[in-house]
C-alpha atoms as a PDB file:
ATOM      1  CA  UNK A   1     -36.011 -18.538   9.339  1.00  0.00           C
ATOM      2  CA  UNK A   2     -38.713 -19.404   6.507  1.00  0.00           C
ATOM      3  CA  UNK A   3     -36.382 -19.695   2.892  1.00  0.00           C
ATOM      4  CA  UNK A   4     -37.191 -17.584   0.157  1.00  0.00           C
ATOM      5  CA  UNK A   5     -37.649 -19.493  -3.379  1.00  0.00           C
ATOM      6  CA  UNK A   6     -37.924 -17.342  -6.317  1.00  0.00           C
ATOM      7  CA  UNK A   7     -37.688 -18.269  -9.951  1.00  0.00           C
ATOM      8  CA  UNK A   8     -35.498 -17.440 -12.570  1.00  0.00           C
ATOM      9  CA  UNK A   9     -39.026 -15.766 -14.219  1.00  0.00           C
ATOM     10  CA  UNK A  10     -39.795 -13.992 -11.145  1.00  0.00           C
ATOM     11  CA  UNK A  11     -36.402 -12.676 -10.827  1.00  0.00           C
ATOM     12  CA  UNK A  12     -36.383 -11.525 -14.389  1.00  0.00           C
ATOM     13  CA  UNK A  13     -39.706  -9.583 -13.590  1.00  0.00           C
ATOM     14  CA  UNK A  14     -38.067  -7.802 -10.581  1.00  0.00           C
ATOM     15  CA  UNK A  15     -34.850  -6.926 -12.241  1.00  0.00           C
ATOM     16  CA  UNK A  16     -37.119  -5.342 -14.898  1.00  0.00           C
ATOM     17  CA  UNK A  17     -39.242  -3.481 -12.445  1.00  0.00           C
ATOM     18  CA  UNK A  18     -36.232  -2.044 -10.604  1.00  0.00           C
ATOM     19  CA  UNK A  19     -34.663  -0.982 -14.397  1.00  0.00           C
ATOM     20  CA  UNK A  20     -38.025   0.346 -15.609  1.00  0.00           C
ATOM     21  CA  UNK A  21     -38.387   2.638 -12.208  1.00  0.00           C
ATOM     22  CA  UNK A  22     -34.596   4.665 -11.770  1.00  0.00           C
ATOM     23  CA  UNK A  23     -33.848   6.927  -8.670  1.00  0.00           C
ATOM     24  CA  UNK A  24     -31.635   8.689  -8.177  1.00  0.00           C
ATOM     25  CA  UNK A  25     -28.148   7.333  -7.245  1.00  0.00           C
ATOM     26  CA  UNK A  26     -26.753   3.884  -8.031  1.00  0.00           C
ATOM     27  CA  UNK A  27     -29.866   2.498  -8.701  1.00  0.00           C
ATOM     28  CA  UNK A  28     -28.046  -0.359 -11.284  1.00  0.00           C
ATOM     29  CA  UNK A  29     -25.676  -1.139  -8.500  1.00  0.00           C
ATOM     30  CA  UNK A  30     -28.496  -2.125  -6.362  1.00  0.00           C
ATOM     31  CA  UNK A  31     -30.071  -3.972  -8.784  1.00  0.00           C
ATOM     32  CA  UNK A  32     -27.159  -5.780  -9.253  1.00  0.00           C
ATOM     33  CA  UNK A  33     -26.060  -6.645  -6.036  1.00  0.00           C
ATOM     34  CA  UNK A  34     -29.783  -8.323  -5.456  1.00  0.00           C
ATOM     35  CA  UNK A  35     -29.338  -9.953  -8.557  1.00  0.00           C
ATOM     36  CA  UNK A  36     -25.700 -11.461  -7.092  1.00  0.00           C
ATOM     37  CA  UNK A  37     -27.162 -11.838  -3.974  1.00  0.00           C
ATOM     38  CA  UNK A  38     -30.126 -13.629  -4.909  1.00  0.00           C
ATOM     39  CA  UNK A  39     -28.164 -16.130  -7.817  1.00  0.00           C
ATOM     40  CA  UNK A  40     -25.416 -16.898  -5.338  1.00  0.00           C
ATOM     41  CA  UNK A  41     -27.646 -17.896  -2.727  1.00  0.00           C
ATOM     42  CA  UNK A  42     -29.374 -19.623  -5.008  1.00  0.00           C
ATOM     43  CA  UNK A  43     -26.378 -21.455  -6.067  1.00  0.00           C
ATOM     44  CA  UNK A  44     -24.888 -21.844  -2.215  1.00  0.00           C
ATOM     45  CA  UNK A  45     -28.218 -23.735  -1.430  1.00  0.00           C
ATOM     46  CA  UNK A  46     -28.678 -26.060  -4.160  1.00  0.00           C
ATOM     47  CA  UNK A  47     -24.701 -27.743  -3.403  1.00  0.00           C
ATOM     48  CA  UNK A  48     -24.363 -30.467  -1.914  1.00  0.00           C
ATOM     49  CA  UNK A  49     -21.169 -30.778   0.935  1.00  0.00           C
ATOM     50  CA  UNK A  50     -17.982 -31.548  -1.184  1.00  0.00           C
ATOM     51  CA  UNK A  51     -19.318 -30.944  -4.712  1.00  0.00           C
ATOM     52  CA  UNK A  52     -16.705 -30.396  -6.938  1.00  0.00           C
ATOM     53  CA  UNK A  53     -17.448 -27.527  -9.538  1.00  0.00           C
ATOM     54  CA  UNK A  54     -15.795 -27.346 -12.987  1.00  0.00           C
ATOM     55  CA  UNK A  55     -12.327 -25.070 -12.746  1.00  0.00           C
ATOM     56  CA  UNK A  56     -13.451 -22.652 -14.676  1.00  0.00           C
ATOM     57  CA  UNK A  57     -16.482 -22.076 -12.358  1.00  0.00           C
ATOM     58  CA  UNK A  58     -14.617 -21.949  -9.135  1.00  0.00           C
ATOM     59  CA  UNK A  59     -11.987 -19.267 -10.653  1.00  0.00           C
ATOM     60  CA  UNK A  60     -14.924 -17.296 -11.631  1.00  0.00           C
ATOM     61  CA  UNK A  61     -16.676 -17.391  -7.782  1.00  0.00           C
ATOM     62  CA  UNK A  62     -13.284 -16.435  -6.912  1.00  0.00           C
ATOM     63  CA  UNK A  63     -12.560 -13.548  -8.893  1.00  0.00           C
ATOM     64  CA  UNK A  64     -15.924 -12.204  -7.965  1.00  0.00           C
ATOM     65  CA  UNK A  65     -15.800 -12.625  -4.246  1.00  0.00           C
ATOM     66  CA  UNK A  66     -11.992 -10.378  -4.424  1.00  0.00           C
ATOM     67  CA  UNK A  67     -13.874  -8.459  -6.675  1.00  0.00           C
ATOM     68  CA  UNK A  68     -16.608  -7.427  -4.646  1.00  0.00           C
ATOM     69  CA  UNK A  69     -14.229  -7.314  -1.469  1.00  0.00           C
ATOM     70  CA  UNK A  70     -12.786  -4.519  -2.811  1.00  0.00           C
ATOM     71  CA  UNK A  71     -16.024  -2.637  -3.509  1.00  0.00           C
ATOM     72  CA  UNK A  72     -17.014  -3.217  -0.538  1.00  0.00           C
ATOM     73  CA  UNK A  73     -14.179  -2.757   1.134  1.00  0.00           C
ATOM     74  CA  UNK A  74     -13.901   1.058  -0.379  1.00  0.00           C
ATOM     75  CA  UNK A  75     -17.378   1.472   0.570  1.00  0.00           C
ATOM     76  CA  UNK A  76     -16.931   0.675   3.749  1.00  0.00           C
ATOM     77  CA  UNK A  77     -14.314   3.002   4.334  1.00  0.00           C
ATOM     78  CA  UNK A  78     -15.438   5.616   2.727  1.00  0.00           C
ATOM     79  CA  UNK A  79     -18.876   5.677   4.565  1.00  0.00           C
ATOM     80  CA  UNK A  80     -16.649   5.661   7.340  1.00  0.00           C
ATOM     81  CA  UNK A  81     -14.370   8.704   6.829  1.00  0.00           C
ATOM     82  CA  UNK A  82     -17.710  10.870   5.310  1.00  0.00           C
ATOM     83  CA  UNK A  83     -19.157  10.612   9.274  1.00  0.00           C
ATOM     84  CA  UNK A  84     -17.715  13.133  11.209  1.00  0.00           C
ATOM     85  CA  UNK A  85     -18.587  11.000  14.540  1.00  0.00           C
ATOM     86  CA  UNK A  86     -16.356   8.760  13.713  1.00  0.00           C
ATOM     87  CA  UNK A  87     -13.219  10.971  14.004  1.00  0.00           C
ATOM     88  CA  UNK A  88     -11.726  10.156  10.823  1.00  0.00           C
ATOM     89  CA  UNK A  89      -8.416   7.754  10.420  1.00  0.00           C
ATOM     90  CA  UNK A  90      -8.397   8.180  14.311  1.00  0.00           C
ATOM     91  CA  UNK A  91     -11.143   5.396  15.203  1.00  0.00           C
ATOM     92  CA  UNK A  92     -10.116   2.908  12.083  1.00  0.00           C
ATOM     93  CA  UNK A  93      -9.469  -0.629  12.385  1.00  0.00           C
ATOM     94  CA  UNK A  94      -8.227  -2.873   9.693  1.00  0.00           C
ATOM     95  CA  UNK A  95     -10.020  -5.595  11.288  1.00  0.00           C
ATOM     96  CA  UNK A  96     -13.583  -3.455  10.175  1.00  0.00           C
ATOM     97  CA  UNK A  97     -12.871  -3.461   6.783  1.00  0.00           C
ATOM     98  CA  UNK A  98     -12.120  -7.645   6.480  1.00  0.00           C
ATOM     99  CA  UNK A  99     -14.824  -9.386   5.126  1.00  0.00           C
ATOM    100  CA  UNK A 100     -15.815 -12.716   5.689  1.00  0.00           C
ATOM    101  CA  UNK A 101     -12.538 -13.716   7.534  1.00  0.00           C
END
């Protein structure tokens, strides 16, 4: 897989594009989530094995990963109950909703 490098300019430029253009529905949501996305990759590639990061930065990475857990989470499982295929409660496994376990 060929790595994607984009600068903190570039990124700037995109997030603006995406605000300057709005659909309809969560549009800032999506934005955001590339943003995340993009900056925690970003981050995740640049550490080296067994670098230690300040405390305050590793509570931080923590309360956003339960943080967006539980979005996702919901999402998830509301997705899930919205297609009538499914069959509801019926076909649900807690073991679908845990994320990166």
């Amino acid at each position: 897989m060929k790595k994607i490098v984009i600068s903190e300019n570039q990124l700037r430029r995109l997030s603006k594009n995406l605000v300057e253009s709005p659909e309809k529905g969560s549009y800032m949501a999506k934005q955001q989530l590339f943003v995340i996305a993009t900056l925690a990759y970003k981050m995740w590639e640049s550490m080296e094995d067994g670098e230690q990061l300040e405390d305050w930065m590793e509570t931080k990475i923590a309360q956003s990963e339960q943080s967006i857990t539980s979005v996702v989470k919901s999402f998830m499982y509301d997705e899930f109950t919205e297609n009538p295929e499914t069959d509801g409660m019926g076909k649900l496994s807690f073991d679908d909703l845990i994320i990166g376990k």
